[in-house]
N, C-alpha and C. Protein backbone atom coordinates (compact mmCIF):
# COMPACT_ATOMS: atom_id res chain seq x y z
N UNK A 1 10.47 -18.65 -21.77
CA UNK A 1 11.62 -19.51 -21.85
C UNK A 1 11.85 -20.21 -20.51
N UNK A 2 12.03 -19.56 -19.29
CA UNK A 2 12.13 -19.96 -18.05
C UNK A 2 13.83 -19.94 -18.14
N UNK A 3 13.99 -20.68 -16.64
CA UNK A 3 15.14 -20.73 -15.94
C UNK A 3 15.93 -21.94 -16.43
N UNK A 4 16.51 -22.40 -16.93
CA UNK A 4 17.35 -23.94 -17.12
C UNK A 4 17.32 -24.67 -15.61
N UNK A 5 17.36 -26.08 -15.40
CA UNK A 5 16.59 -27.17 -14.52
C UNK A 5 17.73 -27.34 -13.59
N UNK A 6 18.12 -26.82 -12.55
CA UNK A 6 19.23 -27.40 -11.44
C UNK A 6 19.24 -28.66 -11.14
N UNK A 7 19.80 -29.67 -11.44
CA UNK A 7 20.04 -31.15 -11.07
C UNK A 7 20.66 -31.45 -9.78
N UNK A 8 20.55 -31.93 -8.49
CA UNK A 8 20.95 -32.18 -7.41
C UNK A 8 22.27 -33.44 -8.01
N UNK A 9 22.36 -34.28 -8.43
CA UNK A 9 22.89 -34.73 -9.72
C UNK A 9 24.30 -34.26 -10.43
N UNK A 10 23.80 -33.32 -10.70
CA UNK A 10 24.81 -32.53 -11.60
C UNK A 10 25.54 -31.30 -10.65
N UNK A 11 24.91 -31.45 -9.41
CA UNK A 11 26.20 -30.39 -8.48
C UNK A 11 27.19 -31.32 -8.20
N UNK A 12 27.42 -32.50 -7.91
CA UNK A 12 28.45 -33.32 -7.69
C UNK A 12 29.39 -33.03 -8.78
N UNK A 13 29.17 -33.15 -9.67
CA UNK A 13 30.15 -32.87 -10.84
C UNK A 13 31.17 -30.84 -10.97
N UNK A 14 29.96 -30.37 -10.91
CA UNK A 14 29.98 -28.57 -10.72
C UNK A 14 31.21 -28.81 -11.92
N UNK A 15 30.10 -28.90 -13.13
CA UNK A 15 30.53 -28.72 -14.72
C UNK A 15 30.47 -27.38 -14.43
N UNK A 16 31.26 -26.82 -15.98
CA UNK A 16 30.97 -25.63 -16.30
C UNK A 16 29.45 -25.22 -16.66
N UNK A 17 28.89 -26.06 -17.32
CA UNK A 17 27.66 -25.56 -17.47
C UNK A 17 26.78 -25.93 -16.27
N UNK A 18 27.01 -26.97 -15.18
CA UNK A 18 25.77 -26.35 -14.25
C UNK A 18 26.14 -25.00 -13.44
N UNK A 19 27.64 -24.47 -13.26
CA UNK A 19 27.97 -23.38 -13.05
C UNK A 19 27.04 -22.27 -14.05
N UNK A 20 27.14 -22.44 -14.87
CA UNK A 20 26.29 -21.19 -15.61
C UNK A 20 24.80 -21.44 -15.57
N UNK A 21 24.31 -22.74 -15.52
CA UNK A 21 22.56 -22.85 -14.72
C UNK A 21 22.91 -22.15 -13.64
N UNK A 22 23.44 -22.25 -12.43
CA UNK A 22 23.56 -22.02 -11.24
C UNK A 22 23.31 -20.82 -11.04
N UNK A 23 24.24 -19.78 -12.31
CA UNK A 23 24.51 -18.33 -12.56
C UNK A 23 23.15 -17.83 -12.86
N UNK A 24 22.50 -18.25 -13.45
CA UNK A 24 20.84 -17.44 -14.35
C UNK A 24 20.08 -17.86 -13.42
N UNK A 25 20.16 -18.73 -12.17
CA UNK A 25 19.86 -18.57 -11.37
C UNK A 25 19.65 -17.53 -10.13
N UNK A 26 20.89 -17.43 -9.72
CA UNK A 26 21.05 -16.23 -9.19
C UNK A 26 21.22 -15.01 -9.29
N UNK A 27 20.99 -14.76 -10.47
CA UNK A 27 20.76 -13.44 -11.18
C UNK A 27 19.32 -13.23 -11.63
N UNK A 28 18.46 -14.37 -11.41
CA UNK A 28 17.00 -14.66 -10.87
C UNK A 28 16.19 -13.96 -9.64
N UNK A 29 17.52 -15.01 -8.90
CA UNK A 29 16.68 -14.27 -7.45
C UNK A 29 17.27 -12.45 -7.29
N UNK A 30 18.15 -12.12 -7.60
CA UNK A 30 18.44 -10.96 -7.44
C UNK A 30 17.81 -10.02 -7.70
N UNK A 31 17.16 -10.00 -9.13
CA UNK A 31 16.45 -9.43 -9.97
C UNK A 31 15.24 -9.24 -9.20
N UNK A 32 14.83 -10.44 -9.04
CA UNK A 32 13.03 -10.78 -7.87
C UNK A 32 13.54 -10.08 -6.95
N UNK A 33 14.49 -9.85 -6.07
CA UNK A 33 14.93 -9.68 -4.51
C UNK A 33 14.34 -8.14 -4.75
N UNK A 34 15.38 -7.43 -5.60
CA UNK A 34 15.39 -5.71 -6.48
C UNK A 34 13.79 -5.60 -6.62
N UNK A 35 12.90 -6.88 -7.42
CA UNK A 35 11.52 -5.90 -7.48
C UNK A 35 10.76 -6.06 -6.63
N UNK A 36 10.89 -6.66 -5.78
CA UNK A 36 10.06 -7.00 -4.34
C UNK A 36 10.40 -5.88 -3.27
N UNK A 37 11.82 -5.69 -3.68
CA UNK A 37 12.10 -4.34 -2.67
C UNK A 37 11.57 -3.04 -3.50
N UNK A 38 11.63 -3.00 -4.49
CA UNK A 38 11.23 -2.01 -4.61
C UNK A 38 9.54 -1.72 -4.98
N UNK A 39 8.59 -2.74 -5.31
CA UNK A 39 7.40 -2.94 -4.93
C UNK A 39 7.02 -2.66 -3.60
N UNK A 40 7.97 -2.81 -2.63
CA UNK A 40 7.36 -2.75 -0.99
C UNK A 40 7.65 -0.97 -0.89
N UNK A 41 8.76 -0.46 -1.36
CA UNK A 41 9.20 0.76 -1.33
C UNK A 41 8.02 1.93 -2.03
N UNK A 42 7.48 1.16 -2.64
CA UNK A 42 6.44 2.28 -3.83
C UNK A 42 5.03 1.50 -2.65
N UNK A 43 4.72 0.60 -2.38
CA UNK A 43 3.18 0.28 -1.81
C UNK A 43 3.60 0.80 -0.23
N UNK A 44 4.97 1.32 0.45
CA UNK A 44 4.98 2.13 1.64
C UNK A 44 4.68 3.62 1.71
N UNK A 45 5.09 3.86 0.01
CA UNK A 45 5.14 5.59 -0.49
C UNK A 45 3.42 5.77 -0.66
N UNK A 46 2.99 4.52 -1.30
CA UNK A 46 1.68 4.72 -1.11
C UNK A 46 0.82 4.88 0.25
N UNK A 47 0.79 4.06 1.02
CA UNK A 47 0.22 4.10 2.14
C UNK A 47 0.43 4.99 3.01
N UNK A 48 1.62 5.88 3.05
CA UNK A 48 1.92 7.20 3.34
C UNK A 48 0.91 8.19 2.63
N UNK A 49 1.18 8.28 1.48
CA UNK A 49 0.11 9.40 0.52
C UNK A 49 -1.26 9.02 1.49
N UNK A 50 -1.71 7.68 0.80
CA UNK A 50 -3.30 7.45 2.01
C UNK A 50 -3.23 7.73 2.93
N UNK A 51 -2.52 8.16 3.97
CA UNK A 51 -2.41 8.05 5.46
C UNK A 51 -2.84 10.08 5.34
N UNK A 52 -1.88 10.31 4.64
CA UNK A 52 -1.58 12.05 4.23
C UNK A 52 -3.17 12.49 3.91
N UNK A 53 -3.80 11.87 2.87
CA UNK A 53 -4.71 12.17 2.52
C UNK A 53 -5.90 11.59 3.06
N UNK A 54 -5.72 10.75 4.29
CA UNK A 54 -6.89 10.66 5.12
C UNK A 54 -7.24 11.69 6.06
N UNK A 55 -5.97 11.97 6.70
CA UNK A 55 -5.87 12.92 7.55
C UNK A 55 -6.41 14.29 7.01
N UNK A 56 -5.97 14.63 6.09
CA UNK A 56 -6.59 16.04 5.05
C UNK A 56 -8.15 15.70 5.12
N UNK A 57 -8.48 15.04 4.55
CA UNK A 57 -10.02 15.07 4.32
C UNK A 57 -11.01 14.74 6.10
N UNK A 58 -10.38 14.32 6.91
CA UNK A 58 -10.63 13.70 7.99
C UNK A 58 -10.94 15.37 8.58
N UNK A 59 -10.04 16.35 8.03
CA UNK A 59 -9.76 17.95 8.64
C UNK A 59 -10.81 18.60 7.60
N UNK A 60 -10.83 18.55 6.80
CA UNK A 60 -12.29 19.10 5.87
C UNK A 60 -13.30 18.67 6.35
N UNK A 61 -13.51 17.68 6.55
CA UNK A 61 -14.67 16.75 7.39
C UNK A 61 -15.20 17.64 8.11
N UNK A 62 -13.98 17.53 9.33
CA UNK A 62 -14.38 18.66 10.85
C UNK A 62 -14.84 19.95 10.25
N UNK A 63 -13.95 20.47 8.89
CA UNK A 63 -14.51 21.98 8.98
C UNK A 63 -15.79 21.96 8.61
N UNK A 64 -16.19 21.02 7.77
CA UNK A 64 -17.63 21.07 6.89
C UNK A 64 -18.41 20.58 8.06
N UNK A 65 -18.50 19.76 9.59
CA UNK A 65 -19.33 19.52 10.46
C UNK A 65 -19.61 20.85 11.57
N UNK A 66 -18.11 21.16 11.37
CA UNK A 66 -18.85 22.75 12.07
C UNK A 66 -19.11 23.69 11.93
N UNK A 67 -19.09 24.21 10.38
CA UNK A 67 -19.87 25.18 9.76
C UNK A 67 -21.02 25.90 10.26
N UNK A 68 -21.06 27.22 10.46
CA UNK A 68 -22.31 27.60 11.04
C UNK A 68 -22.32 29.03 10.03
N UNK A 69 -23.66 29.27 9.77
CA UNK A 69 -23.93 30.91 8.90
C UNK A 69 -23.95 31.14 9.86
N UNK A 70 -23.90 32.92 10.32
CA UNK A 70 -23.96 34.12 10.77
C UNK A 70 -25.20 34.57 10.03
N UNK A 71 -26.17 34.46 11.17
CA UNK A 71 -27.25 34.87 10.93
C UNK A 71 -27.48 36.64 10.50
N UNK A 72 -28.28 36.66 8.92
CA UNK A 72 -28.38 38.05 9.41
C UNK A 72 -29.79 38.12 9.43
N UNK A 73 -30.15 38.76 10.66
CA UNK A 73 -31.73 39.14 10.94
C UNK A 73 -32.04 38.35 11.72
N UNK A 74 -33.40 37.59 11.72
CA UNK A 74 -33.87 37.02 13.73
C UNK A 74 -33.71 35.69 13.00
N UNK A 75 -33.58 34.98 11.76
CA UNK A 75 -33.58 33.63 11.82
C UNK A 75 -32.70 32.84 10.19
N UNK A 76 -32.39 31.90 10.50
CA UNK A 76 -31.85 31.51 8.75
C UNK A 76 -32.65 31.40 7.79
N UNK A 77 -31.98 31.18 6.72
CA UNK A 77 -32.94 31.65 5.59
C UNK A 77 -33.22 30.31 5.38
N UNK A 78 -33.78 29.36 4.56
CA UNK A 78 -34.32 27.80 4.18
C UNK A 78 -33.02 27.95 3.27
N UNK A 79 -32.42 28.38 1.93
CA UNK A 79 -30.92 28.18 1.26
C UNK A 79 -30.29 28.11 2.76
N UNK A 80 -29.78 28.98 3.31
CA UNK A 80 -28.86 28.63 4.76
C UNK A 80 -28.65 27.26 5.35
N UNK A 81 -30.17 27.07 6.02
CA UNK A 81 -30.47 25.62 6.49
C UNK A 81 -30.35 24.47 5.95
N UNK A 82 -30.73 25.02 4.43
CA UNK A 82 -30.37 23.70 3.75
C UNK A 82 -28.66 23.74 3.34
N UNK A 83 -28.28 24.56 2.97
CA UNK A 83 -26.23 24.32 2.72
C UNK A 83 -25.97 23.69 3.96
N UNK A 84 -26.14 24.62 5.13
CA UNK A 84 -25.48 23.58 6.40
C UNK A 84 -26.01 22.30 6.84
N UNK A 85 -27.50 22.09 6.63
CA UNK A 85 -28.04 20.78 6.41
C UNK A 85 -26.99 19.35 5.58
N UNK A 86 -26.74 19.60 4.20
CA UNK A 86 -26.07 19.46 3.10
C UNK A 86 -24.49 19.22 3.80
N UNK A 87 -23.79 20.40 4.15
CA UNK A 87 -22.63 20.53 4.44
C UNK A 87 -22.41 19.09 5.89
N UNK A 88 -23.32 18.77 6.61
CA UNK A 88 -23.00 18.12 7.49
C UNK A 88 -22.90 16.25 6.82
N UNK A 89 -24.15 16.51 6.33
CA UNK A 89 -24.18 15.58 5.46
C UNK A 89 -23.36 14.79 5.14
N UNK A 90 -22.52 15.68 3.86
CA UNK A 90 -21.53 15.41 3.18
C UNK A 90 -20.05 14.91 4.32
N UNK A 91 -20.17 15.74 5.10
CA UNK A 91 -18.86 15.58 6.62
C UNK A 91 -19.28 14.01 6.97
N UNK A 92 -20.64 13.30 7.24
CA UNK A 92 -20.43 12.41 7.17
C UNK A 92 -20.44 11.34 6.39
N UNK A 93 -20.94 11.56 5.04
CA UNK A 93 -20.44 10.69 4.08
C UNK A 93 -18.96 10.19 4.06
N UNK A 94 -17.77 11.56 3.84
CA UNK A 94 -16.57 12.10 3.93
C UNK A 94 -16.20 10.88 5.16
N UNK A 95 -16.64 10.81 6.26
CA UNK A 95 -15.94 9.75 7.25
C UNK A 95 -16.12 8.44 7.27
N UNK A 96 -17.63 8.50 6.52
CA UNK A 96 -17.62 6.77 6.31
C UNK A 96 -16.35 6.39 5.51
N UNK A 97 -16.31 7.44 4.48
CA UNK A 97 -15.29 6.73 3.38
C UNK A 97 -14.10 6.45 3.77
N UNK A 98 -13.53 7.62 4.77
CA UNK A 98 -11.88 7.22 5.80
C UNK A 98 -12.01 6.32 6.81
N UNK A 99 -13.31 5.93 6.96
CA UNK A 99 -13.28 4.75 7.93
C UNK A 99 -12.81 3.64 6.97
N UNK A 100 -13.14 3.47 5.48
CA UNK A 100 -12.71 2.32 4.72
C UNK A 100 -11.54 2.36 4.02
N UNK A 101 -10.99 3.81 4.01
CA UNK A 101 -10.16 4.02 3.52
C UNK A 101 -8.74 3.44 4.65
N UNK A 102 -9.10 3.47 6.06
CA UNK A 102 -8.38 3.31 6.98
C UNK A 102 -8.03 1.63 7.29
N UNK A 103 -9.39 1.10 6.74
CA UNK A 103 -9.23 -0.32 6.59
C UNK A 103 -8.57 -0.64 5.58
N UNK A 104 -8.57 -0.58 4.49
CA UNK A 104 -7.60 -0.28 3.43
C UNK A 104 -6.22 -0.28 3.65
N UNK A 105 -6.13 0.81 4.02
CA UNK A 105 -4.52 0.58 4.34
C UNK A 105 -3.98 -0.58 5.33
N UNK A 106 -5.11 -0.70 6.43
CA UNK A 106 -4.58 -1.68 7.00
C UNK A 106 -4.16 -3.06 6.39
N UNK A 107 -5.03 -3.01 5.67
CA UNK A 107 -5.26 -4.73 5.13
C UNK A 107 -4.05 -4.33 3.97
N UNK A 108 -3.98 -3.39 3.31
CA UNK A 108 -2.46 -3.15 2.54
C UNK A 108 -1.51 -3.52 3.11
N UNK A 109 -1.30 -3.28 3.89
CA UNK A 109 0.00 -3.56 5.01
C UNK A 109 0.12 -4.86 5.74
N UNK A 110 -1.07 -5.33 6.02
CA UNK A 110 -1.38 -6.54 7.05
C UNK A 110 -1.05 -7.46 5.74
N UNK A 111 -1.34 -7.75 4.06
CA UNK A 111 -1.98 -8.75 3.63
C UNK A 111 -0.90 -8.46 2.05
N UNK A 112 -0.34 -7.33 1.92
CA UNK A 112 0.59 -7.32 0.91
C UNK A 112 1.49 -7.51 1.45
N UNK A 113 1.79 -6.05 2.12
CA UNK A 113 3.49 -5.07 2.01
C UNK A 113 4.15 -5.72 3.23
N UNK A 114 3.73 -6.46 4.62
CA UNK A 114 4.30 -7.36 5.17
C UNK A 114 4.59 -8.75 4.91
N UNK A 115 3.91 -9.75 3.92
CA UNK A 115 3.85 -10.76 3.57
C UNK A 115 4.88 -10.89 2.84
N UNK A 116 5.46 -9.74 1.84
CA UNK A 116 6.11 -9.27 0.60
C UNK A 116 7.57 -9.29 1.76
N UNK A 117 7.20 -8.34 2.81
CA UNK A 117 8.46 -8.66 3.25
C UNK A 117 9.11 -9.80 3.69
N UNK A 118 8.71 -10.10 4.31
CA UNK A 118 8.70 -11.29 4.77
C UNK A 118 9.09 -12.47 3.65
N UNK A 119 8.62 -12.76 2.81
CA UNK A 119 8.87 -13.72 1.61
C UNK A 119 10.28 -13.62 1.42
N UNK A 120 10.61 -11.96 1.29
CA UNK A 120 12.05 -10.92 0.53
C UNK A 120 12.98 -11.79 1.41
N UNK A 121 12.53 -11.60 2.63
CA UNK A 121 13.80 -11.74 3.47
C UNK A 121 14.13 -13.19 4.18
N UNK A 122 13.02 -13.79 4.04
CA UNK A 122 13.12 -15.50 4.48
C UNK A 122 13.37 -16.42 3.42
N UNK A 123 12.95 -16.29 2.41
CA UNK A 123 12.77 -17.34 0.93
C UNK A 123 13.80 -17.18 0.66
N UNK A 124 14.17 -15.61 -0.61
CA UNK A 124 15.26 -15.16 -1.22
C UNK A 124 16.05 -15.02 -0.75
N UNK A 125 15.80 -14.21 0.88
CA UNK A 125 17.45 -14.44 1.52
C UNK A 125 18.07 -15.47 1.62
N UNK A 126 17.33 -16.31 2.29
CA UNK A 126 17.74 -18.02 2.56
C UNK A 126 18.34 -18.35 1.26
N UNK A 127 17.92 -18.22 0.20
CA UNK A 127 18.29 -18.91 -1.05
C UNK A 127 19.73 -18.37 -1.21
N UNK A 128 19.39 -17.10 -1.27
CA UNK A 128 20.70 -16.43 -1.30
C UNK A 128 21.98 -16.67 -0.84
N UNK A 129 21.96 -16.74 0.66
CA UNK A 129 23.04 -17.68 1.53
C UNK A 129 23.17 -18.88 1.30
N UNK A 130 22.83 -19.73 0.75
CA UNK A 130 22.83 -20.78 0.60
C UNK A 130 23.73 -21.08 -0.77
């Protein structure tokens, strides 16, 4: 359906009905203002969780890079060598991925959840006061 057409025009007059365009107007931007804030509120809760769960795996990482068997007898067994072989491995697979995961968030933040703000509070506000 959309919004009914504000006439620059028809504010000189400020009929009753461009009063009520005027109204579904601003109960427009309000509405947008509410899901933009609260879009930025849920993509901050997110980037927290990522941040939480980089750090966690970033700490598994370390434990799985310094893993060592306790040798029993004069040398490791080839299963031994190969788990901790394996285990290091995996520690760095595990960091490539928080290295992108870290870019990620950045660019979340750099390219959404600031832009978003920013829009919230310069566009809609402006409109708002106005």
């Amino acid at each position: 359906m959309g919004l009914p057409t504000l006439e620059f025009s028809d504010s000189f007059l400020d009929s009753p009905d461009f009063r009520e365009r005027l109204k579904y107007h601003e109960i427009e931007l309000d509405r947008t203002n509410k899901f933009i804030k609260e879009l930025i509120k849920d993509g901050n809760m997110l980037i927290t969780a990522l941040k939480n769960l980089s750090t966690a795996v970033q700490k598994f990482s370390q434990s799985l890079q310094e893993f060592q068997f306790e040798c029993i007898g004069d040398a490791e067994t080839d299963d031994e060598v190969n788990i901790a072989q394996s285990f290091k491995e995996f520690s760095q697979l595990l960091n490539t991925v928080e290295e992108e995961r870290r870019r990620l968030i950045q660019n979340a933040d750099d390219v959404l959840i600031a832009p978003l703000e920013k829009f919230r509070k310069e566009q809609i506000g402006a409109a708002k006061v106005r």
